[in-house]
C-alpha atoms as a PDB file:
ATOM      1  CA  UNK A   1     -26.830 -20.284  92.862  1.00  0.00           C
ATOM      2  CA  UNK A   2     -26.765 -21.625  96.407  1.00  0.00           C
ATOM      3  CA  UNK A   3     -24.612 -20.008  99.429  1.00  0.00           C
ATOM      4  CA  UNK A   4     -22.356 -23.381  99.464  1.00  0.00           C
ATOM      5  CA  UNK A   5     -21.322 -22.946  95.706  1.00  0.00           C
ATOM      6  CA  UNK A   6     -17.636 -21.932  95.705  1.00  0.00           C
ATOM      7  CA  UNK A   7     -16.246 -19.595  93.735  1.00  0.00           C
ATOM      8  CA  UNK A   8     -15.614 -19.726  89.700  1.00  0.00           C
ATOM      9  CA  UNK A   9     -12.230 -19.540  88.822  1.00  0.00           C
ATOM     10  CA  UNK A  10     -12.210 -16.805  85.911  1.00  0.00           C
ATOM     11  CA  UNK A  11      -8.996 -16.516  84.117  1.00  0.00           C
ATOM     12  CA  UNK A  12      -9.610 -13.168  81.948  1.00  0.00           C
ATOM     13  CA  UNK A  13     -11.256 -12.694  78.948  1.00  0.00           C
ATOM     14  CA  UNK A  14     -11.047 -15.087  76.339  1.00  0.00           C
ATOM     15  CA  UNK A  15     -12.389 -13.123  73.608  1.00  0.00           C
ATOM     16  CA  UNK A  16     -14.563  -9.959  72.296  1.00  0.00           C
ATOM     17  CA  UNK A  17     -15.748  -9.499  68.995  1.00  0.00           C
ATOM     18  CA  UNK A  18     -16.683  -6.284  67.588  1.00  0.00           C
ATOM     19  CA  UNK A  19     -19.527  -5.518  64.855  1.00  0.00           C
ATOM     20  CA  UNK A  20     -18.941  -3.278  62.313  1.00  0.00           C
ATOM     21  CA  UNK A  21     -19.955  -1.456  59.572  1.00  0.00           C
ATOM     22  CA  UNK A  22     -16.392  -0.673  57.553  1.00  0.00           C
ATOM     23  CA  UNK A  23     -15.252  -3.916  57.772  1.00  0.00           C
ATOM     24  CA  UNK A  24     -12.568  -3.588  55.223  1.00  0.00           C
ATOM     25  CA  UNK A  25     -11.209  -0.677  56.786  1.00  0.00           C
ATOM     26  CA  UNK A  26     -11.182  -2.462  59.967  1.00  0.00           C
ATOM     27  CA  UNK A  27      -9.723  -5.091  59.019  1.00  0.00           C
ATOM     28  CA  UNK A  28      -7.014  -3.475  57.580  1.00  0.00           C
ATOM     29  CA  UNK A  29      -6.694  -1.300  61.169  1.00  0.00           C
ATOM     30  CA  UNK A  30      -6.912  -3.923  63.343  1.00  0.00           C
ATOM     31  CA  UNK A  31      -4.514  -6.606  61.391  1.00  0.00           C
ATOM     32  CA  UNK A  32      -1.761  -3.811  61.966  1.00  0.00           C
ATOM     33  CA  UNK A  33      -2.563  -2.877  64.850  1.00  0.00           C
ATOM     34  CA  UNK A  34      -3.483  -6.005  67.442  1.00  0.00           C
ATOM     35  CA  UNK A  35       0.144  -8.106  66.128  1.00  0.00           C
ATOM     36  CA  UNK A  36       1.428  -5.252  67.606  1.00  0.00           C
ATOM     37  CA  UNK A  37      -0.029  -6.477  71.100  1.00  0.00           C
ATOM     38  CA  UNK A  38       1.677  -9.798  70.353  1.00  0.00           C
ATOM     39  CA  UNK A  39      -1.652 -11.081  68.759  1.00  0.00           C
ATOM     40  CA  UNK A  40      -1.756 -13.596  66.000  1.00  0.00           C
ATOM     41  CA  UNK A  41      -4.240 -13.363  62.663  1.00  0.00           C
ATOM     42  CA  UNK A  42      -6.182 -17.041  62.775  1.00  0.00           C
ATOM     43  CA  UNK A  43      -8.403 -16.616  60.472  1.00  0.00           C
ATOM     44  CA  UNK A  44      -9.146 -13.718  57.884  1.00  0.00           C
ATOM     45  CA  UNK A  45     -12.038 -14.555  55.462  1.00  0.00           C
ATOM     46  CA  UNK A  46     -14.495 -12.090  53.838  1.00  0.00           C
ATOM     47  CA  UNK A  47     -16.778 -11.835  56.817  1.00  0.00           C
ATOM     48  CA  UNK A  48     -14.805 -11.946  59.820  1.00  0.00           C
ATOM     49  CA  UNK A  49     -11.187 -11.713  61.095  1.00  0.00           C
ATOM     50  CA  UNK A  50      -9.996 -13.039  64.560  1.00  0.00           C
ATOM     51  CA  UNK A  51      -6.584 -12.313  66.408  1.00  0.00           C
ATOM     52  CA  UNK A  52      -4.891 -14.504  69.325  1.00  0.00           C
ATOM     53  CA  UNK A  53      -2.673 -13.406  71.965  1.00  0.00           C
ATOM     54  CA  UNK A  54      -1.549 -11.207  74.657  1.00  0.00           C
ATOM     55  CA  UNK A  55      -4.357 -14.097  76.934  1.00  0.00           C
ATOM     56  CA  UNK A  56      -6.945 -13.091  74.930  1.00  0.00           C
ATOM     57  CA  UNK A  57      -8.522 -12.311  71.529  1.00  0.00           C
ATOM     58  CA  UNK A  58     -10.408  -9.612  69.291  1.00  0.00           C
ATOM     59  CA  UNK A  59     -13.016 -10.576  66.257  1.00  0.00           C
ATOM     60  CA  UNK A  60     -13.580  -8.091  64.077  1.00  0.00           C
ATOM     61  CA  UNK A  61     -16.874  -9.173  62.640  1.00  0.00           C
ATOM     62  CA  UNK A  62     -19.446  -7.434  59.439  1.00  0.00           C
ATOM     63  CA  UNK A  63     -22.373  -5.896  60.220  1.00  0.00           C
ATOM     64  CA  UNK A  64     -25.389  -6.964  58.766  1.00  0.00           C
ATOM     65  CA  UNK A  65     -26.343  -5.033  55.417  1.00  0.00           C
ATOM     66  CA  UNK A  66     -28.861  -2.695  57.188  1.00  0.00           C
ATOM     67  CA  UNK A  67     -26.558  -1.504  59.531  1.00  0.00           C
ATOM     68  CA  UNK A  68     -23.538  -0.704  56.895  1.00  0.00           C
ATOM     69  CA  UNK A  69     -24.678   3.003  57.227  1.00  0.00           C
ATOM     70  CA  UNK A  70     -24.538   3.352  61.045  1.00  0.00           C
ATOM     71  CA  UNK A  71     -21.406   4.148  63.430  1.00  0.00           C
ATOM     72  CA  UNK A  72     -20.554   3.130  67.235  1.00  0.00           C
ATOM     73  CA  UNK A  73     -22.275   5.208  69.193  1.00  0.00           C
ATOM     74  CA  UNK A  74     -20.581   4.961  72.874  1.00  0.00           C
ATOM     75  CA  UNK A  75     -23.641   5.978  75.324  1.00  0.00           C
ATOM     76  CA  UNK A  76     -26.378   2.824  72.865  1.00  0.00           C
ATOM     77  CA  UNK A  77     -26.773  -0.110  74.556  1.00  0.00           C
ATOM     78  CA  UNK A  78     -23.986  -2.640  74.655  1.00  0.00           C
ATOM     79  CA  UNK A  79     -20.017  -2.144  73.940  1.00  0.00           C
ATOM     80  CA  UNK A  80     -18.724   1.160  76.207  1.00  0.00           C
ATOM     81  CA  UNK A  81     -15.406   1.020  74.639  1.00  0.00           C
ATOM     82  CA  UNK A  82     -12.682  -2.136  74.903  1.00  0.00           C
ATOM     83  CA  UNK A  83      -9.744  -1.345  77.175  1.00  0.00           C
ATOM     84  CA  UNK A  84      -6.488  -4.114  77.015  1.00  0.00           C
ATOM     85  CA  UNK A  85      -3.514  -3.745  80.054  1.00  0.00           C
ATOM     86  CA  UNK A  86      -0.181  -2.668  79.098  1.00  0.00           C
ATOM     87  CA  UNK A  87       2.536  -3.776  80.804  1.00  0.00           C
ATOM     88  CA  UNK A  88       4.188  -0.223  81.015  1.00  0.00           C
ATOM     89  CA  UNK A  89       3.391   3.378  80.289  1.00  0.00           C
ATOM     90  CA  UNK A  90       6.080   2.835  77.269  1.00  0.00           C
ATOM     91  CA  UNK A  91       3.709   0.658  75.930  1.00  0.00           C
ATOM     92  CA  UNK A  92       1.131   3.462  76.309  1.00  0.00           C
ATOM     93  CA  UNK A  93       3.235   5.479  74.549  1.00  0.00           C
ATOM     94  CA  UNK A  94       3.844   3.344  71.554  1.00  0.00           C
ATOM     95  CA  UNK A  95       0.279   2.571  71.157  1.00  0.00           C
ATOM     96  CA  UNK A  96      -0.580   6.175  71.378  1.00  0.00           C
ATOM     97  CA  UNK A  97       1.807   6.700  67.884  1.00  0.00           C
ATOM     98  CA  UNK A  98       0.908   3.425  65.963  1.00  0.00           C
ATOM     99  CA  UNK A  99      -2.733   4.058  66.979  1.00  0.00           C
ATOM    100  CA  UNK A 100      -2.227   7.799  65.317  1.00  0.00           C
ATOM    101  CA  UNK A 101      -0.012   6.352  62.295  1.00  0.00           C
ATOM    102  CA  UNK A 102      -2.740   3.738  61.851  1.00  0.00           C
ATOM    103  CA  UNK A 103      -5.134   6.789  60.979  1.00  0.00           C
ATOM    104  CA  UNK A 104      -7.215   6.496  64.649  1.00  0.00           C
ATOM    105  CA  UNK A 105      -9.003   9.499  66.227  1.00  0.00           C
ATOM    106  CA  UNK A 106      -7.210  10.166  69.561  1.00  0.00           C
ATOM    107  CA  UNK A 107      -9.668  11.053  72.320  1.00  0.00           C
ATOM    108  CA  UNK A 108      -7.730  11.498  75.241  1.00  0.00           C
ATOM    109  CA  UNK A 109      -4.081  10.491  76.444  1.00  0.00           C
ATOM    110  CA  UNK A 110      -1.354   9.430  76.762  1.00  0.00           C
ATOM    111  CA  UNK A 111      -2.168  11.205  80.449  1.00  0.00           C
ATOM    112  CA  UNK A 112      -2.650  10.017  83.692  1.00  0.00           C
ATOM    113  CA  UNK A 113      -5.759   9.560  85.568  1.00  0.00           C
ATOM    114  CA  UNK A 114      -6.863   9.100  89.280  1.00  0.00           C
ATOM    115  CA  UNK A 115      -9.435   6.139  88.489  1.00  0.00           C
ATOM    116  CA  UNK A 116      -6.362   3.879  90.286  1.00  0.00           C
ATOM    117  CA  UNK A 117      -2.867   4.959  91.067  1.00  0.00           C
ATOM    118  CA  UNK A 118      -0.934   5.245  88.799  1.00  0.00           C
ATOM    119  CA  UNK A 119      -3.233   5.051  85.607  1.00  0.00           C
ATOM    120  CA  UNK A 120      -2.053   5.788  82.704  1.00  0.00           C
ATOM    121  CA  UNK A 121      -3.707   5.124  79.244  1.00  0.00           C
ATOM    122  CA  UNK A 122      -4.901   6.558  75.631  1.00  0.00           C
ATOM    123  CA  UNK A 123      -8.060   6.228  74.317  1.00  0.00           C
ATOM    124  CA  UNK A 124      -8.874   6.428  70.470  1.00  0.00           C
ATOM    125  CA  UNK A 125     -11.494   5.612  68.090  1.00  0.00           C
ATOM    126  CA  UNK A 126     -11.010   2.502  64.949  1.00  0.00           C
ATOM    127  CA  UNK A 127     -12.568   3.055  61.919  1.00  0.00           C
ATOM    128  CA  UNK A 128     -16.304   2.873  62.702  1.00  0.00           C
ATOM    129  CA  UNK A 129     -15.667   4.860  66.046  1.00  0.00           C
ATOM    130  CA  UNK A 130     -15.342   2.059  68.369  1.00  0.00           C
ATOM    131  CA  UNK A 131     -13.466   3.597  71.495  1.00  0.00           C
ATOM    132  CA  UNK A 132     -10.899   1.043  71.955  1.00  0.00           C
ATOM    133  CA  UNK A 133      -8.283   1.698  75.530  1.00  0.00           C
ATOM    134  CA  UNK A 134      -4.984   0.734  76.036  1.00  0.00           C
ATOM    135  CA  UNK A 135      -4.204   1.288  80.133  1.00  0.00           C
ATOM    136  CA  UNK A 136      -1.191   0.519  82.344  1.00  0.00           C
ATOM    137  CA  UNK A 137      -1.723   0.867  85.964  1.00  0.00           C
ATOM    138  CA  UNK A 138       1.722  -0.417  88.189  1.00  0.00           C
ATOM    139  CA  UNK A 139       1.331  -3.333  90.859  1.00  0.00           C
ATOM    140  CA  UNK A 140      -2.103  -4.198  91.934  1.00  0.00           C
ATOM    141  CA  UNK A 141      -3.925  -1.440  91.353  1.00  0.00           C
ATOM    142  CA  UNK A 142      -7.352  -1.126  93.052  1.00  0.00           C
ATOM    143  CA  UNK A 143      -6.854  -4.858  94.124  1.00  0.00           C
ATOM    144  CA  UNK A 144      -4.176  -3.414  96.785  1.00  0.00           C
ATOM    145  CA  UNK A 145      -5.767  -3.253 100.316  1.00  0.00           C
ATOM    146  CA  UNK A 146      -6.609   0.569 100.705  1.00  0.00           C
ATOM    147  CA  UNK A 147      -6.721   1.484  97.333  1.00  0.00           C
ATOM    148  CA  UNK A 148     -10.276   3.022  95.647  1.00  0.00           C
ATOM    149  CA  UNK A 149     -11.578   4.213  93.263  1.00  0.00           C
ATOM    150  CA  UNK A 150     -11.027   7.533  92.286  1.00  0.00           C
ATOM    151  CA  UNK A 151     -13.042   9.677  90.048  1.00  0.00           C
ATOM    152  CA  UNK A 152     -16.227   8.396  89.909  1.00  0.00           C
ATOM    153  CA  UNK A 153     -18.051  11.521  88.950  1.00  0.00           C
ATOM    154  CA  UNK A 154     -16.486  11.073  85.404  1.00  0.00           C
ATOM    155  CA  UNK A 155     -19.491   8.411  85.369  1.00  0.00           C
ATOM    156  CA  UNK A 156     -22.069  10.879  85.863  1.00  0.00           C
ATOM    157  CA  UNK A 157     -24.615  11.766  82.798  1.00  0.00           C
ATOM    158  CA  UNK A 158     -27.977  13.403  82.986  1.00  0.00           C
ATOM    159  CA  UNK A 159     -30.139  14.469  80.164  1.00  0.00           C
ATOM    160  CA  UNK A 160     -27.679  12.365  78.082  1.00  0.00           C
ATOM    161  CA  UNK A 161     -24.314  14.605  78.642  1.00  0.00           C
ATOM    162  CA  UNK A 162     -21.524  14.169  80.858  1.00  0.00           C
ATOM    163  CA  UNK A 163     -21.844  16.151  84.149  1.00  0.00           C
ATOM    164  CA  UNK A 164     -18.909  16.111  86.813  1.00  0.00           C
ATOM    165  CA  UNK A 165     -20.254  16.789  90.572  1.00  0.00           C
ATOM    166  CA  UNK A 166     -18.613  20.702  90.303  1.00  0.00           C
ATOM    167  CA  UNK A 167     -21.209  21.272  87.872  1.00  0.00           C
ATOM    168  CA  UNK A 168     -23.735  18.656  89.490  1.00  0.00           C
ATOM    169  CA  UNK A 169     -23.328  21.345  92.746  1.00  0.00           C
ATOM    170  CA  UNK A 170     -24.086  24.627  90.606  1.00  0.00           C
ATOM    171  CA  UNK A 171     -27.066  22.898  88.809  1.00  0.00           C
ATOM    172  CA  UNK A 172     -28.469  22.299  92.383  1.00  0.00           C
ATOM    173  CA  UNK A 173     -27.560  25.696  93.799  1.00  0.00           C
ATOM    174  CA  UNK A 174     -29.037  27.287  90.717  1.00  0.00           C
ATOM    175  CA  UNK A 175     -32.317  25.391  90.777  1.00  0.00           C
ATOM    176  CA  UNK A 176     -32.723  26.397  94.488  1.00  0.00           C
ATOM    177  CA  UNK A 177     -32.000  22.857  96.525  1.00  0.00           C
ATOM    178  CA  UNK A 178     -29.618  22.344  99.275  1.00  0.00           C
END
């Protein structure tokens, strides 16, 4: 792309559409779940199952037969986990209980974090183990001038496990560097 191309209006995400392997017990979790989020069921067939709304939309596609053994697994190529904005922590909170009555694994939250200011979220796992987020962070978040952000050494992994940079430090104390 040359230097005089302007930018490219984005407008969010229009969709994502998640593979997996217990499709009838996703699609059971996810049709209760997402109208929650204002989303709308616009097609449901044997296969596949897609929801519209809240300016975007989630597919909940079948795996193909030699994958209807396997789980998400977070740290594989591809998907990370899915995070969607609330528009309060209230919302936070009510996804954190329909998310539990809807039979998900909570991971983590509701809490706050420092990854903006003012993040707040809860993190669970659907059926196959996708980690799917729900976050509210007030005004602009890291868009306002000033604003970073924080945490980064939750990002950290080596030999496949997550470090933070405490235990980064004692690793290279203990193996003699400076």
């Amino acid at each position: 792309m040359s230097e005089k191309t302007s930018e490219i209006g984005i407008n969010g995400m229009a969709h994502v559409i998640l593979t997996v392997s217990q499709f009838d017990k996703a699609r059971s979790f996810y049709s209760s779940l997402l109208p929650k989020f204002g989303m709308v069921c616009v097609s449901d067939g044997p296969d596949f199952c897609y929801h519209v709304g809240a300016r975007t939309a989630i597919g909940v596609r079948r795996c193909d037969p030699e994958f209807e053994d396997e789980r998400f697994k977070q740290y594989r190529v591809g998907l990370h986990h899915l995070c969607l904005r609330g528009r309060s922590r209230e919302d936070i909170d009510k996804t954190a209980v329909l998310a539990a009555e809807l039979g998900a694994t909570i991971i983590r939250g509701p809490e706050e974090r420092d990854w903006a200011k003012g993040y707040y979220y809860v993190l669970f796992e659907d059926p196959d183990g996708i980690r799917f987020e729900v976050s509210f962070i007030p005004g602009a978040g890291l868009l306002k001038t000033g604003e970073s952000f924080g945490s980064s050494s939750d990002y950290i992994r080596v030999g496949g496990k997550d470090v933070n940079k405490s235990s980064l430090l004692q690793n290279h104390v203990k193996g003699g560097e400076s």
